[in-house]
N, C-alpha and C. Protein backbone atom coordinates (compact mmCIF):
# COMPACT_ATOMS: atom_id res chain seq x y z
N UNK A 1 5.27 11.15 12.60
CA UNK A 1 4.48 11.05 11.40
C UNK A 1 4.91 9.84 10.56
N UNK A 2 6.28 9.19 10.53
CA UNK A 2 6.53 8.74 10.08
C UNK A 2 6.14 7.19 10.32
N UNK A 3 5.80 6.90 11.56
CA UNK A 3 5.38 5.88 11.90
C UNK A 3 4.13 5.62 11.74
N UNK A 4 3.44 6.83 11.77
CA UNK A 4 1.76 6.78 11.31
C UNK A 4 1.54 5.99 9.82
N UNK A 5 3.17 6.73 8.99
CA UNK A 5 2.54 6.60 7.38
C UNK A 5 3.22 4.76 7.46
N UNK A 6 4.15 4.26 8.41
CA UNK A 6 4.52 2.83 7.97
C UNK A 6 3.31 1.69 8.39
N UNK A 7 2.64 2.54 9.73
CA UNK A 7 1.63 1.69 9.56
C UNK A 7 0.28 1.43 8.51
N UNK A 8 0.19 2.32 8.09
CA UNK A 8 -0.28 2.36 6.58
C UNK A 8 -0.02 1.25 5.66
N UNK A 9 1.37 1.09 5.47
CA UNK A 9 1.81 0.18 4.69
C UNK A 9 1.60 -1.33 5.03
N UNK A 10 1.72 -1.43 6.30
CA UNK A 10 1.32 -2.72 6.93
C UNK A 10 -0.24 -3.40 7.28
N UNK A 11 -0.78 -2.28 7.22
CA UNK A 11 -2.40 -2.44 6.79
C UNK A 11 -2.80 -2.72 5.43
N UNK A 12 -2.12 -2.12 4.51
CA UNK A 12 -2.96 -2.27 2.88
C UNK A 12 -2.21 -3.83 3.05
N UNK A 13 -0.97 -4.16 3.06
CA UNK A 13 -0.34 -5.48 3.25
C UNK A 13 -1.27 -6.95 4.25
N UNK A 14 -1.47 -6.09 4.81
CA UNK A 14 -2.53 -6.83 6.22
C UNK A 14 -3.66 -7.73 5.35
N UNK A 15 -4.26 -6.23 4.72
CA UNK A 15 -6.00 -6.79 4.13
C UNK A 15 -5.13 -7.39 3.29
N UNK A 16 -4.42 -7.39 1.87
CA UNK A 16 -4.27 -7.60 1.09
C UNK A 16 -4.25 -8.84 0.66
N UNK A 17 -2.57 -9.77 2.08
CA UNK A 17 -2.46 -10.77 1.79
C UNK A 17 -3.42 -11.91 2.81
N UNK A 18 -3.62 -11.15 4.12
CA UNK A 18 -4.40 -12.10 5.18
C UNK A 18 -5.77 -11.99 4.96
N UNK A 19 -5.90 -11.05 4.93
CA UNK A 19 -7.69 -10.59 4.96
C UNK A 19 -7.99 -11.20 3.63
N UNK A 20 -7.49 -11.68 2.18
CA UNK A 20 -7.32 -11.50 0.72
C UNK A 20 -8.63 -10.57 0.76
N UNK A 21 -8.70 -9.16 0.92
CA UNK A 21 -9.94 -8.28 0.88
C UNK A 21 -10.16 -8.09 -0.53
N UNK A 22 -9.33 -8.04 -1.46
CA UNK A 22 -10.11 -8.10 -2.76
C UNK A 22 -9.93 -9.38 -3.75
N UNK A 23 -10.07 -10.51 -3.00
CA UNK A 23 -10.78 -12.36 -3.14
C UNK A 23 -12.03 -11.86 -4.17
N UNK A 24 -11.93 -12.35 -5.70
CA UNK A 24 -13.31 -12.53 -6.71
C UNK A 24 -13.15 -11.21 -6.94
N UNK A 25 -12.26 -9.56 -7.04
CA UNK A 25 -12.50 -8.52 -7.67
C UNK A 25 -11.94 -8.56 -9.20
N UNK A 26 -12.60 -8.00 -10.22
CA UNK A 26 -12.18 -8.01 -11.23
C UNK A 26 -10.55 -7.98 -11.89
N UNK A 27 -10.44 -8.33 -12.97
CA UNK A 27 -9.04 -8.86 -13.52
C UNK A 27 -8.10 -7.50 -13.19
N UNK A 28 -8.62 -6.61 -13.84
CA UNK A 28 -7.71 -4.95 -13.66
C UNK A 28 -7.46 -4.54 -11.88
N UNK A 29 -7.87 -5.18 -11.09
CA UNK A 29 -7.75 -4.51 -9.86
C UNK A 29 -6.57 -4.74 -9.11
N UNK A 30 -5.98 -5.45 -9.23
CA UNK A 30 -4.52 -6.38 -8.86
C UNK A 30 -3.66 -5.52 -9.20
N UNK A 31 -3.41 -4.94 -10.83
CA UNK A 31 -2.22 -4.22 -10.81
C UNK A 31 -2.39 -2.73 -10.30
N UNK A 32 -3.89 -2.29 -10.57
CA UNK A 32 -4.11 -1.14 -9.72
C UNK A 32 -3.90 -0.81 -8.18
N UNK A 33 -3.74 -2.10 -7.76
CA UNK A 33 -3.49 -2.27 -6.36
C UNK A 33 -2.32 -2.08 -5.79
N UNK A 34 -1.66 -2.88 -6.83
CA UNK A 34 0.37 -3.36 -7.02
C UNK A 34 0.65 -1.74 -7.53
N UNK A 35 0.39 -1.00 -8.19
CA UNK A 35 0.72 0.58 -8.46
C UNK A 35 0.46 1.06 -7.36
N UNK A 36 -0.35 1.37 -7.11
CA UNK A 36 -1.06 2.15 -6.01
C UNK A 36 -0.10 1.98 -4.73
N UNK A 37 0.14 0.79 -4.19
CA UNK A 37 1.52 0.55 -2.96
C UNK A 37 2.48 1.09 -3.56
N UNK A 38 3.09 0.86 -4.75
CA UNK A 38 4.38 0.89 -5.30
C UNK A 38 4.23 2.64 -4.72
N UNK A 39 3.12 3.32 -5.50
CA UNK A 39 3.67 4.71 -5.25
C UNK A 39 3.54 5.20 -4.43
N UNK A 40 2.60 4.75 -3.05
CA UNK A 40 2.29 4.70 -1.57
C UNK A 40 3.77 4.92 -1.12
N UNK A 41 4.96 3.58 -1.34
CA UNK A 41 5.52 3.63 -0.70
C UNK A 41 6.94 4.90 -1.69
N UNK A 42 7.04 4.93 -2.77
CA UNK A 42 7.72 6.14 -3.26
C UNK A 42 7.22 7.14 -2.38
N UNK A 43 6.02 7.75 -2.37
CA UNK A 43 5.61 8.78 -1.27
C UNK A 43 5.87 8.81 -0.09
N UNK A 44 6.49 7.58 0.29
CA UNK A 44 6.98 7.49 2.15
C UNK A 44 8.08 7.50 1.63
N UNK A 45 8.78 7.21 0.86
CA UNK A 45 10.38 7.86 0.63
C UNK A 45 10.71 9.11 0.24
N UNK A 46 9.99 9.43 -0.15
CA UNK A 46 9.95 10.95 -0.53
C UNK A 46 9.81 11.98 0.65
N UNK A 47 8.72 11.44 1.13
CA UNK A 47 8.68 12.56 2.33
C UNK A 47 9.56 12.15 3.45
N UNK A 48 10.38 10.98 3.59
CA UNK A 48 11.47 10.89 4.56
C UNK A 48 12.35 11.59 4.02
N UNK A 49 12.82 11.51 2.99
CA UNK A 49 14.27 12.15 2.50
C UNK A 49 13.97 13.71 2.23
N UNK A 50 12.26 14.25 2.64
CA UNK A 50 12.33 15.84 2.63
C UNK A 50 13.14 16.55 3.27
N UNK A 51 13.18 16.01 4.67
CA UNK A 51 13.58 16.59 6.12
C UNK A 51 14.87 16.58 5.45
């Protein structure tokens, strides 16, 4: 499972910086984006250190 959720991380990273998939989206969407990973990846630390 755990490898399922890192590839996750390497996809939003993927589009983000190669793909630039949100190129021309409004000013607020950037840090919503930059939160949104930040707590993506708190949630993959979290559920590693459940076990």
């Amino acid at each position: 499972m755990k490898r399922k959720l890192g590839t996750l991380v390497v996809a939003m990273i993927w589009g983000f910086f190669v793909w630039k998939g949100f190129k021309g989206a409004p000013k607020g969407t950037i840090p919503m984006i930059v939160t949104m990973f930040m707590m993506f990846v708190v949630g993959l630390v979290l559920i590693t250190f459940s076990n």
